[in-house]
Structures are given as structure tokens and as C-alpha cells.
C-alpha atoms as a PDB file:
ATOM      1  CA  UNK A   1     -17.862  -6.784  36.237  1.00  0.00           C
ATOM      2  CA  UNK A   2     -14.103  -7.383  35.329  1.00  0.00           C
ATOM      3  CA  UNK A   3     -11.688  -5.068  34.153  1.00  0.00           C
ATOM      4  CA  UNK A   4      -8.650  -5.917  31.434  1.00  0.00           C
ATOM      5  CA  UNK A   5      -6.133  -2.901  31.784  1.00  0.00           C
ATOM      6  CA  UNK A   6      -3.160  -2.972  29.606  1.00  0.00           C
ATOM      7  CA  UNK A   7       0.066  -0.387  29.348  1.00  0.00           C
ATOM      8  CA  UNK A   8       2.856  -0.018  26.605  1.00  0.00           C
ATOM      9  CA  UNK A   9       4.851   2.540  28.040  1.00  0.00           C
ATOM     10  CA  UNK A  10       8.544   1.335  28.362  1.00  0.00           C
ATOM     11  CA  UNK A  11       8.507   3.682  31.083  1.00  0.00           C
ATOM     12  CA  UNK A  12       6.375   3.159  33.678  1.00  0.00           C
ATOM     13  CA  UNK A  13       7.868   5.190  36.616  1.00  0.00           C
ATOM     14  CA  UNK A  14       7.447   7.981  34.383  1.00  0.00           C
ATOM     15  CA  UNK A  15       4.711   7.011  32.678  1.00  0.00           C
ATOM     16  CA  UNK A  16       2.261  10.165  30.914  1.00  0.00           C
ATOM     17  CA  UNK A  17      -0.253   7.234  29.648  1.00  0.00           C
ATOM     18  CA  UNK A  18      -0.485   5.294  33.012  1.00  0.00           C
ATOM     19  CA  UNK A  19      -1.187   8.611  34.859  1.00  0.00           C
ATOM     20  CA  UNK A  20      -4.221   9.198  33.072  1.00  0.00           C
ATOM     21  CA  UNK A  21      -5.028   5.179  32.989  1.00  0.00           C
ATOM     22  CA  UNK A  22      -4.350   5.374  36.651  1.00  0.00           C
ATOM     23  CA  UNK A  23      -6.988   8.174  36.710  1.00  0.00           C
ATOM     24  CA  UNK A  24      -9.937   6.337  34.459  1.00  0.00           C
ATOM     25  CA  UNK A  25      -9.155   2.778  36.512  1.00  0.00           C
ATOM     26  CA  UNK A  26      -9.543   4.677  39.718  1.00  0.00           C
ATOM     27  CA  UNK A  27     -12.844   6.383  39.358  1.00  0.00           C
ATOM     28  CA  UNK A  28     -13.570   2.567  37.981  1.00  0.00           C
ATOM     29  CA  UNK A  29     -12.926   1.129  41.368  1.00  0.00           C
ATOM     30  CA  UNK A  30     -14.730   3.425  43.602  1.00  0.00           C
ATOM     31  CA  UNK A  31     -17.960   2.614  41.298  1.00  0.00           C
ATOM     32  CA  UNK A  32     -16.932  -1.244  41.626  1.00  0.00           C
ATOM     33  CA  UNK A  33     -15.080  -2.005  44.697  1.00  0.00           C
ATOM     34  CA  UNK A  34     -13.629  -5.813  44.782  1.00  0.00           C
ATOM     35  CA  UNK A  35     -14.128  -5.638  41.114  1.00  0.00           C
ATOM     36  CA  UNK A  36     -11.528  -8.332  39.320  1.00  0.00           C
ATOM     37  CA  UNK A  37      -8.693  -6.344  37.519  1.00  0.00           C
ATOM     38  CA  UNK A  38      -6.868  -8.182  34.935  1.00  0.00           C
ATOM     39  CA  UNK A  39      -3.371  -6.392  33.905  1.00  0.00           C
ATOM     40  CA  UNK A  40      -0.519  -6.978  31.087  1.00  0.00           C
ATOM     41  CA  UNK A  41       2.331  -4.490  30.482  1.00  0.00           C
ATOM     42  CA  UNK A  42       3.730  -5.157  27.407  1.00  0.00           C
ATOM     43  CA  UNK A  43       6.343  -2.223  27.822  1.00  0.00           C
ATOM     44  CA  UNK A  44       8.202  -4.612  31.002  1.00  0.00           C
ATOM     45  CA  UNK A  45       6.829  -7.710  30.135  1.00  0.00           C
ATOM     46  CA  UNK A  46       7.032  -7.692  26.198  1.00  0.00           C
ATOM     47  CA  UNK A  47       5.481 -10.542  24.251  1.00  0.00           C
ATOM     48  CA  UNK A  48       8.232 -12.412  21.839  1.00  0.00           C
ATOM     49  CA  UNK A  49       9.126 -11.202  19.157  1.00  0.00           C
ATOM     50  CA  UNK A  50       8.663 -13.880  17.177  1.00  0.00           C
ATOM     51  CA  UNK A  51       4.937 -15.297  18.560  1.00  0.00           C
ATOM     52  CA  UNK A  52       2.830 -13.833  15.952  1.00  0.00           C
ATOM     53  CA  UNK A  53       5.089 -15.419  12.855  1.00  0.00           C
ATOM     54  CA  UNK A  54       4.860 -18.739  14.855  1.00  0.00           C
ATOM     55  CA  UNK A  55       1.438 -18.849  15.574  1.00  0.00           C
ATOM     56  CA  UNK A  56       0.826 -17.363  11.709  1.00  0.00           C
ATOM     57  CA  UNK A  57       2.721 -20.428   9.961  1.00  0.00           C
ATOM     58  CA  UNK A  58       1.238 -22.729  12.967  1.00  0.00           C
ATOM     59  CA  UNK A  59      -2.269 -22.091  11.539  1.00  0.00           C
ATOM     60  CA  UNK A  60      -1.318 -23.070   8.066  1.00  0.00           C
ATOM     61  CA  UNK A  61       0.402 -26.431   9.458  1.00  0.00           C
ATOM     62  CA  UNK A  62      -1.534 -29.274  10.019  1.00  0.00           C
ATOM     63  CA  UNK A  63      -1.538 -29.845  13.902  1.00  0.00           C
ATOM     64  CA  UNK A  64       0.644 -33.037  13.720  1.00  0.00           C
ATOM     65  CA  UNK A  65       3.069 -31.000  11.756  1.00  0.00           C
ATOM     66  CA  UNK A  66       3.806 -27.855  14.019  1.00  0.00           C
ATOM     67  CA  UNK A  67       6.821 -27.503  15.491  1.00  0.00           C
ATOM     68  CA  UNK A  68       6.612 -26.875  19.383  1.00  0.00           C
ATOM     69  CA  UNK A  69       7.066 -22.910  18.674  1.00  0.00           C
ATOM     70  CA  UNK A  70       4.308 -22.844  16.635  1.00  0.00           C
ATOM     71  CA  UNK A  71       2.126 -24.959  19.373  1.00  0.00           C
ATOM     72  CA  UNK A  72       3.026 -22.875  22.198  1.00  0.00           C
ATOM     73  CA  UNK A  73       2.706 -19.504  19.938  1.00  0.00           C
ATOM     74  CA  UNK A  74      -0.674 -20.514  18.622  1.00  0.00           C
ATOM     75  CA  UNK A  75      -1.343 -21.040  22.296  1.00  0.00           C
ATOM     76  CA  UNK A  76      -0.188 -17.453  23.286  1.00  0.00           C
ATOM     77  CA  UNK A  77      -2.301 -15.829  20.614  1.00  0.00           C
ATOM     78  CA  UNK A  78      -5.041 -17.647  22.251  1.00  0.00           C
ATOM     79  CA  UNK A  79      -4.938 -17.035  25.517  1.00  0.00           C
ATOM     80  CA  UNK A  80      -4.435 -13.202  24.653  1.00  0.00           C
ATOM     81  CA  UNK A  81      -7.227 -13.115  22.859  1.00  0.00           C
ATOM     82  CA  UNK A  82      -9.450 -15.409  25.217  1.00  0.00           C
ATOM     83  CA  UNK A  83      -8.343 -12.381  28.302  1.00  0.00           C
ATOM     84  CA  UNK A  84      -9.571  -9.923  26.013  1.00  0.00           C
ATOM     85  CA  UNK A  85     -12.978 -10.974  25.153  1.00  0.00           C
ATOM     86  CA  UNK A  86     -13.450 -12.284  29.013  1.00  0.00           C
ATOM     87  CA  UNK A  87     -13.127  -8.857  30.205  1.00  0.00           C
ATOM     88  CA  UNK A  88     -16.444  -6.804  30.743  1.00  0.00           C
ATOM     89  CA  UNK A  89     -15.010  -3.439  30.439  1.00  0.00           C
ATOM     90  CA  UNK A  90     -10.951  -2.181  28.946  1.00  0.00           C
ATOM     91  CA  UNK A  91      -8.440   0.472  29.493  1.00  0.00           C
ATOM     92  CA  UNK A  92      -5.334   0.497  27.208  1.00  0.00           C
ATOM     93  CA  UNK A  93      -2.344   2.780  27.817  1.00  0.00           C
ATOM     94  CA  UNK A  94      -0.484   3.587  24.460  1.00  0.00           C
ATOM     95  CA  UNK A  95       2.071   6.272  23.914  1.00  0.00           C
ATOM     96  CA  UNK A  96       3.238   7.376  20.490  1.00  0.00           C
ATOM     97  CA  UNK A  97       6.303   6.074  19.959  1.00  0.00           C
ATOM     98  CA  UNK A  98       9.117   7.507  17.017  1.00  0.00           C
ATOM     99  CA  UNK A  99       5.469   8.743  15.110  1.00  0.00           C
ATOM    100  CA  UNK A 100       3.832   5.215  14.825  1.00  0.00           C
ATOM    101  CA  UNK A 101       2.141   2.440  16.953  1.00  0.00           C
ATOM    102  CA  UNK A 102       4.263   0.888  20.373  1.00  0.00           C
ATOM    103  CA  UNK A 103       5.828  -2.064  18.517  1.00  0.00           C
ATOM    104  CA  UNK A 104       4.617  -4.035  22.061  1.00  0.00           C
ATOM    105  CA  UNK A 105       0.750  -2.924  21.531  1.00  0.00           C
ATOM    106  CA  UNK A 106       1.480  -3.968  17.547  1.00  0.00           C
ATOM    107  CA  UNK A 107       2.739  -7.622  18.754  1.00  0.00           C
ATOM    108  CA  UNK A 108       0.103  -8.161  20.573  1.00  0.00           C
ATOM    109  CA  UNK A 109      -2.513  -6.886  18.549  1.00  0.00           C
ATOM    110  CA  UNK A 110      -1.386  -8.954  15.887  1.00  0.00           C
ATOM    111  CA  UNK A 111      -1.569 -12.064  18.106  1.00  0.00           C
ATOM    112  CA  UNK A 112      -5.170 -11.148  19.745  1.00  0.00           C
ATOM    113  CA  UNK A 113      -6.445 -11.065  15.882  1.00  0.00           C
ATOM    114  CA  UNK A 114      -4.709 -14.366  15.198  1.00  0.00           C
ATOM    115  CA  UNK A 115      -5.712 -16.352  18.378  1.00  0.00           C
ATOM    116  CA  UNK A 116      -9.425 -14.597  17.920  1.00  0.00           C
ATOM    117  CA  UNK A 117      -9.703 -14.809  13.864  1.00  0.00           C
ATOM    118  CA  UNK A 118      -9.161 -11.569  11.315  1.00  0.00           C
ATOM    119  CA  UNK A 119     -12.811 -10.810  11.323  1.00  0.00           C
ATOM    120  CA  UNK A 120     -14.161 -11.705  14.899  1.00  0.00           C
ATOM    121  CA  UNK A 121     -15.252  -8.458  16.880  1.00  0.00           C
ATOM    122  CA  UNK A 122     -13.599  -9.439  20.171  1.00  0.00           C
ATOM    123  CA  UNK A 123     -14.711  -5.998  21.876  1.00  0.00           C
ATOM    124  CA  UNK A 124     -17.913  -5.778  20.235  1.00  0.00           C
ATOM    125  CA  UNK A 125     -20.359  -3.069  22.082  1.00  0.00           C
ATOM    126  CA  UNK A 126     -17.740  -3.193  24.933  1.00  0.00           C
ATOM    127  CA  UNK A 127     -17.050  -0.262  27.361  1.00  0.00           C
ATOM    128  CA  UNK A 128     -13.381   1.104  26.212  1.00  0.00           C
ATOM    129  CA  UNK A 129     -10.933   3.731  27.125  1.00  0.00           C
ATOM    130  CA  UNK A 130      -8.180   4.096  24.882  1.00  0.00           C
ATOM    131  CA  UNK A 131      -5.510   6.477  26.624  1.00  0.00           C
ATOM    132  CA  UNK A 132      -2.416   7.581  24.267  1.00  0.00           C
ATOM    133  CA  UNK A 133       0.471  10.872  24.976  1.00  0.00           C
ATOM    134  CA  UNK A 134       2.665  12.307  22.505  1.00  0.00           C
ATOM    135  CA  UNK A 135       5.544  14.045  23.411  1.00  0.00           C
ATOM    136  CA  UNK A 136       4.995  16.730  21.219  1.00  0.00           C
ATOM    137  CA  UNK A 137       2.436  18.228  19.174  1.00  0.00           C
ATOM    138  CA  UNK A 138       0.755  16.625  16.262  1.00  0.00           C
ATOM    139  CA  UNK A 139      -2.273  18.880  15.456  1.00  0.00           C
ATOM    140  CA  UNK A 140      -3.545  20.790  12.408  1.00  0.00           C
ATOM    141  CA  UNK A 141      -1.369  23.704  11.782  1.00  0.00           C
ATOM    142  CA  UNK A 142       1.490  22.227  13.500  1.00  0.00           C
ATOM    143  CA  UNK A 143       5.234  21.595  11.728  1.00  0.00           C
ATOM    144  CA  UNK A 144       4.356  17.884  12.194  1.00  0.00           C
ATOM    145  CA  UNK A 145       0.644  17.563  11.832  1.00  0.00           C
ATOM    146  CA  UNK A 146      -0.089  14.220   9.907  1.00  0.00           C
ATOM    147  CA  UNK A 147       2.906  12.372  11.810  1.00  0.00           C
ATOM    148  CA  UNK A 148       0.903  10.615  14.469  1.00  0.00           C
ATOM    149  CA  UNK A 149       0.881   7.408  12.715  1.00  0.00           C
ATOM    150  CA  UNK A 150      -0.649   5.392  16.017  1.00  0.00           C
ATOM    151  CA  UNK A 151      -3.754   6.614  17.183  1.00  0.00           C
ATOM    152  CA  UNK A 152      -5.735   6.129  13.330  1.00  0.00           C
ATOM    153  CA  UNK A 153      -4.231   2.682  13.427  1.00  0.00           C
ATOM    154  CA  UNK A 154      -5.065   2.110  17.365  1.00  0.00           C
ATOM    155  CA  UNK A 155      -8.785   3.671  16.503  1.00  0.00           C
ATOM    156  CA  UNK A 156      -9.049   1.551  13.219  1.00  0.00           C
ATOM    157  CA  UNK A 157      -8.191  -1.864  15.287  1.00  0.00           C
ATOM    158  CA  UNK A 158     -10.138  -1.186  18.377  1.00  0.00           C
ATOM    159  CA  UNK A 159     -13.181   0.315  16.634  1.00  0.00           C
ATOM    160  CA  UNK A 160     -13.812  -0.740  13.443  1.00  0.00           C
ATOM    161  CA  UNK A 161     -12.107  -4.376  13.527  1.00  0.00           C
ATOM    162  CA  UNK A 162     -12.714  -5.182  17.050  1.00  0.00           C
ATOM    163  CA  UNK A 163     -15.965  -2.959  17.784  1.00  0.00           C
ATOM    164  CA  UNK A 164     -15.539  -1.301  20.781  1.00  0.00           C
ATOM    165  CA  UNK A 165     -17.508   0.987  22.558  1.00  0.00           C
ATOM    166  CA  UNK A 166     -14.469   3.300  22.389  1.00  0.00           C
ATOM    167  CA  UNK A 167     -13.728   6.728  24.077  1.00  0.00           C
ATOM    168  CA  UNK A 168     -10.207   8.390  23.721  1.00  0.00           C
ATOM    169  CA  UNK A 169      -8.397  10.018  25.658  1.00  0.00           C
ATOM    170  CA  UNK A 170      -5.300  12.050  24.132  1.00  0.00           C
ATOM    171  CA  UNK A 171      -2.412  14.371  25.727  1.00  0.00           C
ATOM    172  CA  UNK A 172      -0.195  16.151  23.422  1.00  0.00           C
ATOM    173  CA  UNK A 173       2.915  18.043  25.143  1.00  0.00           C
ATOM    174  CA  UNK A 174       4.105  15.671  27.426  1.00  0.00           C
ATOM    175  CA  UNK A 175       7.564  17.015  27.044  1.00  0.00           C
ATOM    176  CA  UNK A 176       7.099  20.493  27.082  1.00  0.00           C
ATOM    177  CA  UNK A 177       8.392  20.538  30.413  1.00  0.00           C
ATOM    178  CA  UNK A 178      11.640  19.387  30.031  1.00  0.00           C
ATOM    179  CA  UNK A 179      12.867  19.340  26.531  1.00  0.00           C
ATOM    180  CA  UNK A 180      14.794  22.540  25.512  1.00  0.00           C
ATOM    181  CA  UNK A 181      12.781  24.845  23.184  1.00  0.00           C
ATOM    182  CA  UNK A 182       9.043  23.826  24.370  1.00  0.00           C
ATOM    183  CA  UNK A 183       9.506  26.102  27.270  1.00  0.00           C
ATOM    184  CA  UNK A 184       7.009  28.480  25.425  1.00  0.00           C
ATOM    185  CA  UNK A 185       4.562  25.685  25.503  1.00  0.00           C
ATOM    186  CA  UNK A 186       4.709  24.514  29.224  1.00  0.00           C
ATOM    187  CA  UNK A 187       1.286  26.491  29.753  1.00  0.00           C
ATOM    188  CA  UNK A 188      -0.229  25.158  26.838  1.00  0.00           C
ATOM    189  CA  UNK A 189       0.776  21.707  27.553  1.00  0.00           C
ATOM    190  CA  UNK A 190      -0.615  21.808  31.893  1.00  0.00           C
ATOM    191  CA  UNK A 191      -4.148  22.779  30.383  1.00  0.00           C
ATOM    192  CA  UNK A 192      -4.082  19.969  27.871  1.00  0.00           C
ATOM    193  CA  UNK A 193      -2.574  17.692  31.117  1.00  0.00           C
ATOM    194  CA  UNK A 194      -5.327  19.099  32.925  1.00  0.00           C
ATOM    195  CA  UNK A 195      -8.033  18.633  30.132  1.00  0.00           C
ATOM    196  CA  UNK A 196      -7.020  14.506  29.528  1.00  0.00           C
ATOM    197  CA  UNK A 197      -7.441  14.299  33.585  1.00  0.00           C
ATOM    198  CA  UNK A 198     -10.568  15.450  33.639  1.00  0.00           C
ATOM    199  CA  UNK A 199     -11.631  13.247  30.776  1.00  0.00           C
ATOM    200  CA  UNK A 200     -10.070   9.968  32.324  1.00  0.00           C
ATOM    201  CA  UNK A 201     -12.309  10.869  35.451  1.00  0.00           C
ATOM    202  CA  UNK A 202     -14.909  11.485  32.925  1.00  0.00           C
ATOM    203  CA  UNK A 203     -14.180   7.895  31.176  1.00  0.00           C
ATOM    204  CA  UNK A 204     -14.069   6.134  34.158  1.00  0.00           C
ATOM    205  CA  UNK A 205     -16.917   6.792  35.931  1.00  0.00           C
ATOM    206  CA  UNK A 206     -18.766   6.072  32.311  1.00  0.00           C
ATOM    207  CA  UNK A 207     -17.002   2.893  31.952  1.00  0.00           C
ATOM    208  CA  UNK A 208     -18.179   1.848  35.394  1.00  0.00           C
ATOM    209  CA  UNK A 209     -21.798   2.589  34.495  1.00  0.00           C
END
């Protein structure tokens, strides 16, 4: 059983969203020692910035007429998407970034779809943990409830287009330990740290099952 694990943090020494991944992947591994892990970390290793508009015009070009962008983009989009349905079981990392989706997961989301087709369920009745953090707090009765602009669109793709079997796993507060003016909220935001830990150990051992 193989295991596709993918992060968007642009931080990963301080990384909220790997902590938890770290958590679900580890309770993963005790289940299935020697188990084949495949990783990409789009927040060091981005994709280009330009592959998906490549690989886009590529597949309206007649082969002989692509350009070698579009033949090595169209290539990319492939490969992504060929790692993703190869994988038995996923983890994805994705913080909220400035209210909407990590432009990294959007790249390569976009490509995955491309290299796969629109309409092909690449994680169709597959185990998947979808971690994502948010600095702050986005919930109802909140100054910015409604602003989280990711995880709908990261539920939408992974569940509806691609068809996972998807659990997720959120932490709100990430920052109420060292911003100025969340220090009324520290206590709030360790049970909600606590809480997502709990559910990545939850996740993992489910995802190993």
C-alpha cells in the first residue's frame, strides 16, 4: 500500500499543516512499516508558473504543432496526475493563505485535472486526509466568518470532482500565540491544536486500515 503525501506550506520549519500531516503519516507508518511514501512540496519546490497555460494550449495544438513548452508541460500535467492516481492512500497539507486556496496547491490542481481530464475521478473511493490551518478564526459568529475561501474549493476538488474518500482535518488559531491581540485566544486556540492532533492520529490509523 503506497502513500502520496503532499505540503503547500511556504514554511516548512514552521509548518502548522505539516505538524498535523506529520501526525496522520506517522500513525500511517506504524500500521504499514516499509510502506512506499511518495512526497511533493509545492511550497519549496513550486511547479511553474506557467505549466498549466502550456499544457492547456498544448492540448488544443495538434502534436506536430506544439512548441517544446507545451510538450514538456503537457508532460508535467501528466506525470502529476499519473502519481496521484498510483497512490493507494493521500495526505495533503494546505494552509489558508491571504483567505483563498495556496496558489502552489491551485497550480497543481489545475495541472492534475489537465494531465488526468476535467471529468476523470482520479481519487475515486480513495482513503484521504485533507489537513488545512488558518491563522485566525473563520467560524460562524466570527468578524471574518465566510472569508475562508480554500477549504470549500479544496473540498469541492478533492470530493466532488476527484471522489475521494475524504476526511478533514482543520486548525483555526494558529497565530494566537504570537500575534499581538489574540493573546485572549491562546487557550482557545491549544484545545483546537490539541483537538486537530487527536484527529490526525484518528485519520491515520483509519487511512492505514
Amino acid at each position: 500500500m503506497s502513500l502520496f503525501r503532499l505540503d503547500a506550506s511556504i514554511l516548512p520549519g514552521a509548518s502548522a499543516s505539516a505538524e498535523i500531516a506529520d501526525t496522520v503519516e506517522a500513525e500511517w507508518a506504524s500500521a504499514r512499516p516499509g510502506a512506499p511514501v511518495v512526497r511533493r512540496h509545492l511550497g519549496t519546490d513550486p511547479l511553474p508558473a506557467d505549466a498549466w497555460t502550456l499544457a492547456t494550449t498544448g492540448g488544443f495544438t495538434p502534436e506536430p504543432d506544439r512548441d517544446p513548452g507545451q510538450r514538456e508541460a503537457l508532460a508535467l500535467a501528466s506525470a502529476l496526475a499519473s502519481e496521484l492516481e498510483g497512490a493507494d492512500a493521500v495526505i495533503l497539507a494546505v494552509p489558508l493563505y491571504n483567505y483563498g486556496v495556496s496558489q502552489h496547491f491551485k497550480a497543481w490542481a489545475d495541472l492534475v485535472i489537465t494531465g488526468a481530464g476535467a471529468t476523470t475521478p482520479v481519487l475515486k473511493g480513495k482513503p484521504t486526509v485533507l489537513v488545512t490551518v488558518r491563522g485566525g478564526g473563520y467560524g460562524p459568529g466570527t468578524p471574518r466568518e465566510g472569508w475562508d475561501h480554500s477549504t470549500p474549493y479544496l473540498r469541492r476538488v478533492l470530493a466532488d470532482i476527484w471522489e475521494a474518500d475524504l476526511t478533514v482535518i482543520e486548525r483555526e488559531l494558529t497565530l494566537a500565540a504570537t500575534t499581538p491581540g489574540m493573546e485572549g485566544l491562546k487557550d482557545l486556540a491549544a484545545r483546537l491544536h490539541n483537538d486537530a492532533l487527536t484527529a490526525a492520529r484518528d485519520a491515520g490509523r483509519a487511512l492505514a486500515a
